[in-house]
C-alpha atoms as a PDB file:
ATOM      1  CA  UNK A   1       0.000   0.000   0.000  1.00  0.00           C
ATOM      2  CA  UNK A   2       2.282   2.833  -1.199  1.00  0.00           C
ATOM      3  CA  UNK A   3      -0.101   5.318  -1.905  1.00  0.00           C
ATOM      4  CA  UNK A   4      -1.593   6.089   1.368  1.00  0.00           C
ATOM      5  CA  UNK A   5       2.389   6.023   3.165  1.00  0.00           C
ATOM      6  CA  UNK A   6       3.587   8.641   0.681  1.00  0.00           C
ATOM      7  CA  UNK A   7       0.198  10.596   1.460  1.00  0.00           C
ATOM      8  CA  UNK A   8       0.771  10.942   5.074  1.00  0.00           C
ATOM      9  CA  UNK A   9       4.445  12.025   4.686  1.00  0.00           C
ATOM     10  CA  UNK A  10       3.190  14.501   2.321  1.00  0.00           C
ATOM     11  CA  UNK A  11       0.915  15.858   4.519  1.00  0.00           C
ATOM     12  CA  UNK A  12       3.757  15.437   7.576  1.00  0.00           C
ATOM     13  CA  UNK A  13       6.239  17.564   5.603  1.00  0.00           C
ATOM     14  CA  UNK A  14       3.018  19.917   4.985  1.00  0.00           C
ATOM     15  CA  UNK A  15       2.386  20.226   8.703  1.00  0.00           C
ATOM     16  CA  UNK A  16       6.089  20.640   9.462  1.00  0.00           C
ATOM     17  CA  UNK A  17       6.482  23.645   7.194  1.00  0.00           C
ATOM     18  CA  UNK A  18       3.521  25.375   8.462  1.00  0.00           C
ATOM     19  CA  UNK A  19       4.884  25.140  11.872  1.00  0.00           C
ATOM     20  CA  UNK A  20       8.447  25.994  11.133  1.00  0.00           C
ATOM     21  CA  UNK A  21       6.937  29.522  10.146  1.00  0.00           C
ATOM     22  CA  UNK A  22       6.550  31.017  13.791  1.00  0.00           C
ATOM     23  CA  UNK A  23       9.330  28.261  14.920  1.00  0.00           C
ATOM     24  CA  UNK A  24      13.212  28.687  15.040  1.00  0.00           C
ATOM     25  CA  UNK A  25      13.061  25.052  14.615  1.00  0.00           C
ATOM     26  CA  UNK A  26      14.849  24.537  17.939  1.00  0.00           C
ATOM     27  CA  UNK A  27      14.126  20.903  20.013  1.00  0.00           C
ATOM     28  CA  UNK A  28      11.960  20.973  23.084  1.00  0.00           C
ATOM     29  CA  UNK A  29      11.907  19.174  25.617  1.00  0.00           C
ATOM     30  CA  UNK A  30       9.450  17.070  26.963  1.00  0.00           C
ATOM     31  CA  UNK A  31       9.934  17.410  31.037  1.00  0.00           C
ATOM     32  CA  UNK A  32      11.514  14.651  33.563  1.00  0.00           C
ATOM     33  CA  UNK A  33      11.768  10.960  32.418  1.00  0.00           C
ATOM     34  CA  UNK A  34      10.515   8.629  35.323  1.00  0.00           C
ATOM     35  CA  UNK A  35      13.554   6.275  36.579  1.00  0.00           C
ATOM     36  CA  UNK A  36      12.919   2.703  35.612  1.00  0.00           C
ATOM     37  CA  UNK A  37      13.296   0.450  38.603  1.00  0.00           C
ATOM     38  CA  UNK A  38      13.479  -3.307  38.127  1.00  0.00           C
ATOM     39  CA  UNK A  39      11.271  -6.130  40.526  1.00  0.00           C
ATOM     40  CA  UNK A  40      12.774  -6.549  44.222  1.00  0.00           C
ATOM     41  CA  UNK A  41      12.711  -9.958  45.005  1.00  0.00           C
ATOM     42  CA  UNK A  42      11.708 -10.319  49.246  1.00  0.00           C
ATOM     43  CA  UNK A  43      12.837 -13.062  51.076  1.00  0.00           C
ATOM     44  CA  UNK A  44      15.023 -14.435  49.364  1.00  0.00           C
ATOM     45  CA  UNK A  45      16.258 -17.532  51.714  1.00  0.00           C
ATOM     46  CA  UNK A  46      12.449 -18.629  51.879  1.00  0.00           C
ATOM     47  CA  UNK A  47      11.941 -21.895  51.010  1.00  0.00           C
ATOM     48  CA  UNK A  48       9.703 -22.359  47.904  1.00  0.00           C
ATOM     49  CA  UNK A  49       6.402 -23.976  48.393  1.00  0.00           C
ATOM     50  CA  UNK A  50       6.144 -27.762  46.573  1.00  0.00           C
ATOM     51  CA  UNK A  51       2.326 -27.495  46.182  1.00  0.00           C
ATOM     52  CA  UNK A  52      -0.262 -25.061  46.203  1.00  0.00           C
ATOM     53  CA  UNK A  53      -2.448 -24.219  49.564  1.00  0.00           C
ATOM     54  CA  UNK A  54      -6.037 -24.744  47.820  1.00  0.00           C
ATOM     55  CA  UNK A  55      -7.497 -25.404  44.627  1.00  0.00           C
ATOM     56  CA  UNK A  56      -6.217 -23.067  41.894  1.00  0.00           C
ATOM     57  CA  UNK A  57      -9.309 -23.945  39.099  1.00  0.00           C
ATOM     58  CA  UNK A  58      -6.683 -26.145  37.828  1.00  0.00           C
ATOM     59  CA  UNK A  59      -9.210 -27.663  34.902  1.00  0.00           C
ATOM     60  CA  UNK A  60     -10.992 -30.844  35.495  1.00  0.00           C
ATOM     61  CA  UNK A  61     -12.581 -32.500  31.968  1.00  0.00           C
ATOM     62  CA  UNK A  62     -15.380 -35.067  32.611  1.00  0.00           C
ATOM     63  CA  UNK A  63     -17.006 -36.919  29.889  1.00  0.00           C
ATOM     64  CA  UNK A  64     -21.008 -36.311  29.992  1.00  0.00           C
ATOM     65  CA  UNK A  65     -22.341 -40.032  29.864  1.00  0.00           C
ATOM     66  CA  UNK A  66     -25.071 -41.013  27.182  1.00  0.00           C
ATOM     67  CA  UNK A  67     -24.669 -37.726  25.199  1.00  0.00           C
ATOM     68  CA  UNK A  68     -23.449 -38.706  21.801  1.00  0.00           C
ATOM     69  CA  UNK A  69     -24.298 -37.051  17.527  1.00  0.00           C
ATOM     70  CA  UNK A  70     -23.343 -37.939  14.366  1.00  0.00           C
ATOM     71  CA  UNK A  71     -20.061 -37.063  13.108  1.00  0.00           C
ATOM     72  CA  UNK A  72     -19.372 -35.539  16.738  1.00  0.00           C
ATOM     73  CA  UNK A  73     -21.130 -32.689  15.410  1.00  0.00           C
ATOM     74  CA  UNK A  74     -22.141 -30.827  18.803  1.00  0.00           C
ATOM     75  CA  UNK A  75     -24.940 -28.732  16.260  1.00  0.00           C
ATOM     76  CA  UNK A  76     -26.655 -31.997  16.694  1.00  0.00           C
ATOM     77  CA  UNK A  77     -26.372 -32.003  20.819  1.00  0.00           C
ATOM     78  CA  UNK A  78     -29.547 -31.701  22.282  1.00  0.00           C
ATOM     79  CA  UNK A  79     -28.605 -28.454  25.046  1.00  0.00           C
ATOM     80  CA  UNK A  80     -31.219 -30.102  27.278  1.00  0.00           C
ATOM     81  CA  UNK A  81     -29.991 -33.581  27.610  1.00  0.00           C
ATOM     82  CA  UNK A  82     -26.075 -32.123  28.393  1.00  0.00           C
ATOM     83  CA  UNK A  83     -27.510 -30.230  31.401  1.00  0.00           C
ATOM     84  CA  UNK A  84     -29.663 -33.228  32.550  1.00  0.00           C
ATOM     85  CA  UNK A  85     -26.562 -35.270  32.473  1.00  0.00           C
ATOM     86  CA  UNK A  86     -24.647 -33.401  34.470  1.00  0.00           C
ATOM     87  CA  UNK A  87     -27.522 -33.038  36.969  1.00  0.00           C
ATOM     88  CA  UNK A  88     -27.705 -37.037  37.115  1.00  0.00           C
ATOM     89  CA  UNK A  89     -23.631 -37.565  37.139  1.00  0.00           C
ATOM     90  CA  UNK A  90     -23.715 -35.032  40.226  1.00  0.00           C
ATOM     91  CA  UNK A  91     -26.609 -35.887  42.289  1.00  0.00           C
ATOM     92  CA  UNK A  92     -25.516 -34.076  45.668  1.00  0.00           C
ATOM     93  CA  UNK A  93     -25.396 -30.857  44.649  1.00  0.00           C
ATOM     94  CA  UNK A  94     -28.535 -30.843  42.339  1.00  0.00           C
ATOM     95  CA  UNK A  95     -31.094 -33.613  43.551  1.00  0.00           C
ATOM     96  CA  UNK A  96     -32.340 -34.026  47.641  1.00  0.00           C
ATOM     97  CA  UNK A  97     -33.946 -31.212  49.766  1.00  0.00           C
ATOM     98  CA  UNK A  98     -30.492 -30.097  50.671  1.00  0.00           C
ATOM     99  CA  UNK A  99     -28.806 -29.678  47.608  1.00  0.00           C
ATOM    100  CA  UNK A 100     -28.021 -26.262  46.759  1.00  0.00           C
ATOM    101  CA  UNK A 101     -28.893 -26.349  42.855  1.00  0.00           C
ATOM    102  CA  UNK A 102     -31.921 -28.276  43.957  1.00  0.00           C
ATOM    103  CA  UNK A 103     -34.183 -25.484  41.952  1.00  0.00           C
ATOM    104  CA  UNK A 104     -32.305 -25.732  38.801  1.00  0.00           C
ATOM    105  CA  UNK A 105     -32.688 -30.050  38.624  1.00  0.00           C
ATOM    106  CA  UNK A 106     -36.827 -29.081  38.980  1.00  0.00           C
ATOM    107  CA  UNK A 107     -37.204 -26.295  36.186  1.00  0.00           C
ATOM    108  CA  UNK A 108     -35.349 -28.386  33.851  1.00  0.00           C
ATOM    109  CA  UNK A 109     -38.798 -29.826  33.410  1.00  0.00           C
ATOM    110  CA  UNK A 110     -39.711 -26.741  31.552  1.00  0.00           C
ATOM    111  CA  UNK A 111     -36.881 -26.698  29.186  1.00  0.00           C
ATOM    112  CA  UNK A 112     -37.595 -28.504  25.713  1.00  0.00           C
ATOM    113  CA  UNK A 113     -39.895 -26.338  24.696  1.00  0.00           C
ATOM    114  CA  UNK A 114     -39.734 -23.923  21.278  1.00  0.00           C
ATOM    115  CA  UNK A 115     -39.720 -21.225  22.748  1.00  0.00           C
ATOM    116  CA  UNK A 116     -38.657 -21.941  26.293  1.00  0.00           C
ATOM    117  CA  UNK A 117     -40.232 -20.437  28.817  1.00  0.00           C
ATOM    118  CA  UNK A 118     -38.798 -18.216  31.422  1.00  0.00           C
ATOM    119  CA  UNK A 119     -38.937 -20.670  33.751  1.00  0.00           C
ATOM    120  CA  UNK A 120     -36.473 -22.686  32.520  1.00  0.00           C
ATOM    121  CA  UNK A 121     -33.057 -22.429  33.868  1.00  0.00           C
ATOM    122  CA  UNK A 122     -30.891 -23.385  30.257  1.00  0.00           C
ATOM    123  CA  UNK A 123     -29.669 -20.239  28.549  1.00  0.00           C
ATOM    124  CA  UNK A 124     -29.173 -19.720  24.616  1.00  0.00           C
ATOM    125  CA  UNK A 125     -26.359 -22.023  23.081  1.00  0.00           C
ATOM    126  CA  UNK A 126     -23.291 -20.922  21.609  1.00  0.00           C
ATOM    127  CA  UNK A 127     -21.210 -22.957  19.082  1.00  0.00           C
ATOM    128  CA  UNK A 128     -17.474 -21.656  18.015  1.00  0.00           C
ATOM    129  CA  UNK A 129     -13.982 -23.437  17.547  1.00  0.00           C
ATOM    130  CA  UNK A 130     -12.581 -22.801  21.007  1.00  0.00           C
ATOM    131  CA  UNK A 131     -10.128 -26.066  21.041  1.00  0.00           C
ATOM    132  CA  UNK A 132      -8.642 -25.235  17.421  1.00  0.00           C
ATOM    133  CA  UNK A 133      -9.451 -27.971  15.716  1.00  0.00           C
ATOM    134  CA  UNK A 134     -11.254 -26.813  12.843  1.00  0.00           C
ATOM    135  CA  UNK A 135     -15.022 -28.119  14.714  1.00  0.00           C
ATOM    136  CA  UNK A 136     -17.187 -26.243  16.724  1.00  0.00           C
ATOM    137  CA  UNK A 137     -17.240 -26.401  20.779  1.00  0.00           C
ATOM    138  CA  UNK A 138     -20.445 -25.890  22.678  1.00  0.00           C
ATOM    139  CA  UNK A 139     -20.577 -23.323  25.178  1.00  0.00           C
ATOM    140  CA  UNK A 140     -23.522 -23.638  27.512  1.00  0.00           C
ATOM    141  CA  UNK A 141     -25.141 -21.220  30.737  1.00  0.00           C
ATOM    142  CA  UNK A 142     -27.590 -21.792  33.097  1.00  0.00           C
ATOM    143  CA  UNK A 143     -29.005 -20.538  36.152  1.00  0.00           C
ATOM    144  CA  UNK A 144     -28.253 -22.260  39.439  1.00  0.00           C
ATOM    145  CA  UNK A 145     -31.494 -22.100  41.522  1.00  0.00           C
ATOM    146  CA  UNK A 146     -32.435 -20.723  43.849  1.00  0.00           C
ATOM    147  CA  UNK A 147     -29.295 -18.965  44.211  1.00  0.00           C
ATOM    148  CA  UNK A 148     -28.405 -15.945  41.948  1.00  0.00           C
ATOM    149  CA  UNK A 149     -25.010 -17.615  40.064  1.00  0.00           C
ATOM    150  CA  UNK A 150     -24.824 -18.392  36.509  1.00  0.00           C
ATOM    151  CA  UNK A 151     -23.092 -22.017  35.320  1.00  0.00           C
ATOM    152  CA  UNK A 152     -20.702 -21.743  32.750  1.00  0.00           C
ATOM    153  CA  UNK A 153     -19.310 -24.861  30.829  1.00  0.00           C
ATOM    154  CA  UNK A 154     -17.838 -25.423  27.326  1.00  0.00           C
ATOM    155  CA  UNK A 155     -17.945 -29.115  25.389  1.00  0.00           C
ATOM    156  CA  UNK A 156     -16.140 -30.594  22.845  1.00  0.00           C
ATOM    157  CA  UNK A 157     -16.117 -33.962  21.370  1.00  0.00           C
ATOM    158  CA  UNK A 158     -13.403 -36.347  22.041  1.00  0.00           C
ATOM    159  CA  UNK A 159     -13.476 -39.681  21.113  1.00  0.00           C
ATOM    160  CA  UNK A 160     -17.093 -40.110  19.863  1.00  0.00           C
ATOM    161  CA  UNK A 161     -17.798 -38.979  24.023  1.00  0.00           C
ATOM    162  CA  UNK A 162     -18.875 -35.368  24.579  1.00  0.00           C
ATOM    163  CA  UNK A 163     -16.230 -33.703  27.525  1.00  0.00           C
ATOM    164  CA  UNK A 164     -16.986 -30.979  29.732  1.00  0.00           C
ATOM    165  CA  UNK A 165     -13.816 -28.731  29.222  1.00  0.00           C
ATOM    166  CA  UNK A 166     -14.551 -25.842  31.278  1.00  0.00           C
ATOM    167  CA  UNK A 167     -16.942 -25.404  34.345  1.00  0.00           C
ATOM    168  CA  UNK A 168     -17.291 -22.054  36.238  1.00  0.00           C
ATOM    169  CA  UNK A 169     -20.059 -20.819  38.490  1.00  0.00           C
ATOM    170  CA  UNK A 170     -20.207 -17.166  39.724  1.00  0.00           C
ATOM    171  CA  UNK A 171     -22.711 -14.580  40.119  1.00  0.00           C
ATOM    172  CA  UNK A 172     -22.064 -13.621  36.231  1.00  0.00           C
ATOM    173  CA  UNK A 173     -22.653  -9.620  35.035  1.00  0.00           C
ATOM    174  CA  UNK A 174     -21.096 -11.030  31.620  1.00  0.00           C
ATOM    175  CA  UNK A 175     -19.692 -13.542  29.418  1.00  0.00           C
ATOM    176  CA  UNK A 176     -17.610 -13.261  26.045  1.00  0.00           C
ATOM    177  CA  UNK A 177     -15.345 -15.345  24.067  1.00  0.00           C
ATOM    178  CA  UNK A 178     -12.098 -14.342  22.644  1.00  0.00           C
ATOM    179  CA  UNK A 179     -10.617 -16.478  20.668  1.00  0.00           C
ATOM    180  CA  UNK A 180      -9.954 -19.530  22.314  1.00  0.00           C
ATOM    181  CA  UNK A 181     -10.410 -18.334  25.719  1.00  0.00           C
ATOM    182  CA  UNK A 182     -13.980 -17.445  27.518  1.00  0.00           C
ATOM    183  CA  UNK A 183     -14.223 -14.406  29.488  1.00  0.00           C
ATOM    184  CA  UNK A 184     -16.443 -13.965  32.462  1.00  0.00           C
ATOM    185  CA  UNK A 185     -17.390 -10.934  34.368  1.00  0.00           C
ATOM    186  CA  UNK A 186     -18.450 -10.791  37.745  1.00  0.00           C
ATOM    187  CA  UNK A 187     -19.949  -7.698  40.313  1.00  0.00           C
ATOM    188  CA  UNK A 188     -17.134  -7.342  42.904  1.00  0.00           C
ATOM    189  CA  UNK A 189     -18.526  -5.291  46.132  1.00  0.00           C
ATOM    190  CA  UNK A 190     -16.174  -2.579  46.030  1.00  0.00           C
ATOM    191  CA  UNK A 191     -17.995   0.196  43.569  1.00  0.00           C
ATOM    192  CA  UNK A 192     -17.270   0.329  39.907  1.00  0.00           C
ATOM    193  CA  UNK A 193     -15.116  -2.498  40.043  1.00  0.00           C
ATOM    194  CA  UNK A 194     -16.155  -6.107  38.495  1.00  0.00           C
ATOM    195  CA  UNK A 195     -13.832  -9.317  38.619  1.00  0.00           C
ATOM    196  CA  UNK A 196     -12.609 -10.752  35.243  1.00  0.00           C
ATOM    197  CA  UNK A 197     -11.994 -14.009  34.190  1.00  0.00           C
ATOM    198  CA  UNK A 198     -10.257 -15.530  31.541  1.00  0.00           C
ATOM    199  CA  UNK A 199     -10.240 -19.212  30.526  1.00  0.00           C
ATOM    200  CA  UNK A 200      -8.243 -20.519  27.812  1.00  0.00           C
ATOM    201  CA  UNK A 201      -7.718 -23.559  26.092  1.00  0.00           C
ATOM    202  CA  UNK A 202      -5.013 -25.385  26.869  1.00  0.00           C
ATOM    203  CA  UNK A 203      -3.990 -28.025  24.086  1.00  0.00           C
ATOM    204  CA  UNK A 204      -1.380 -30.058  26.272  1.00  0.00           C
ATOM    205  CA  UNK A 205      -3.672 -30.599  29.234  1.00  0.00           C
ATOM    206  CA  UNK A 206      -7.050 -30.239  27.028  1.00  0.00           C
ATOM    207  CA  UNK A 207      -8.785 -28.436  29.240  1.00  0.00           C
ATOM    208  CA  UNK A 208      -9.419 -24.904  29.175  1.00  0.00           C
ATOM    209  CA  UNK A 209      -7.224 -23.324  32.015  1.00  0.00           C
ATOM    210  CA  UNK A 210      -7.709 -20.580  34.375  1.00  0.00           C
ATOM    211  CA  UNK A 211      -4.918 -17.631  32.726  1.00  0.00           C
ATOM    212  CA  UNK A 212      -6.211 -14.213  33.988  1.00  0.00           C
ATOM    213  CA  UNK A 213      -7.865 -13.550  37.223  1.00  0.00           C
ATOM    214  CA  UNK A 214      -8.091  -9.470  38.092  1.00  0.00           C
ATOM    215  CA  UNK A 215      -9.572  -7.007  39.799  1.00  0.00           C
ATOM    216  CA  UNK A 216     -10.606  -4.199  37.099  1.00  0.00           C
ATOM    217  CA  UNK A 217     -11.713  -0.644  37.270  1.00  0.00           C
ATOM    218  CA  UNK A 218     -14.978   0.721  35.513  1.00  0.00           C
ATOM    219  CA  UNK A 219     -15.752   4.494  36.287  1.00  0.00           C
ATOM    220  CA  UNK A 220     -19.126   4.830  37.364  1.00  0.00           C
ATOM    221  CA  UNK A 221     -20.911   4.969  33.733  1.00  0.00           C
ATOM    222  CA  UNK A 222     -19.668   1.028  33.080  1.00  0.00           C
ATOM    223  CA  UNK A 223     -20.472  -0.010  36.909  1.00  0.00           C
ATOM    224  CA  UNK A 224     -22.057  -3.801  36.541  1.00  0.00           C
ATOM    225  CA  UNK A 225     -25.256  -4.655  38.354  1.00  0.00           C
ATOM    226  CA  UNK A 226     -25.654  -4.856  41.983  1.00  0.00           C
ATOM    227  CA  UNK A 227     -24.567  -8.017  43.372  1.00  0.00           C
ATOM    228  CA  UNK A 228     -21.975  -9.907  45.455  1.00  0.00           C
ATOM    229  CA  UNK A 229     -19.572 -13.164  44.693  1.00  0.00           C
END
């Protein structure tokens, strides 16, 4: 594209000579230059730690059990039947009067249905190449009752089995996806702040790996909805 680079330094030499007419030309300076200081390292005789204190979000994958489709096309998934296996592979925490996604296992009953009502729990389905293999990955949400967090997990085919790559819960303001990663946004309590997460795919452990956890500033025209993690 040689036209438009000659163009600007036409019109840089332009600008140049236009100044230089109530200019000596002389250099100016641009004020103090901040010192550059490099990382302190503290503690130096500490011994290093050999394994972490709790659970980092590592990535766990867990293959969802009767869920197959042709070709391993996840187009052909049924959204429905994913969630309803996961409910059945994990009864504790979604069947029993005790269970704290007990809600969520009962208004699955009301999913199925074009269009679903609002009573049902399972959000709209998203299908993109998050793995980078050239196929589409499921990404699926839903509500966990009769709490306020949103369930995030992502699916891809492995095998002729359907695995659960990614699973996050959190009281979500926001979800994206970035090229292979999936970003979720959560209310923090401080004002105009919101947490950010960042899972990406991770082709030696194939999962999709915690990479970015932060803290970020909105200014109070961007401030997420009220809530608490």
């Amino acid at each position: 594209m040689p036209r438009p680079v000659r163009s600007l330094v036409t019109a840089a030499l332009v600008l140049a000579t236009a100044a230089g007419c109530g200019d000596a030309g002389g250099l100016h300076g641009a004020g103090p230059t901040s010192t550059a200081t490099s990382p302190a390292r503290l503690w130096p005789n500490l011994t290093p730690a050999a394994s972490p204190a709790w659970n980092y979000d590592d990535g766990e994958s867990e293959a969802m059990k009767g869920i197959t489709a042709p070709g391993d096309d996840v187009h052909k998934v049924d959204p429905v039947a994913v969630v309803k296996a996961e409910i059945a592979q994990h009864p504790d925490e979604y069947s029993g009067a005790k269970a704290p996604y007990r809600e969520t296992a009962r208004r699955m009953a009301y999913c199925g249905k074009k269009p679903a009502g609002s009573r049902c729990p399972l959000l709209k389905a998203y299908y993109r190449d998050l793995t980078g293999d050239g196929h589409a990955d499921l990404t699926l949400g839903f509500r966990l009752l009769p709490g306020n967090q949103t369930a995030v997990r992502v699916y891809t085919f492995e095998g002729g089995r359907l695995v659960q790559v990614m699973a996050n819960e959190d009281a979500v303001s926001g979800v994206e996806l970035a090229g292979r990663s999936v970003i979720i946004h959560a209310p923090s309590d401080l004002a105009d702040y919101e947490y950010r997460f960042q899972w990406t795919w991770d082709p030696e452990q194939h999962v999709m790996l915690l990479t970015h956890d932060e803290m970020l500033h909105l200014g109070k025209s961007q401030s997420p909805p009220a809530g608490s993690r």
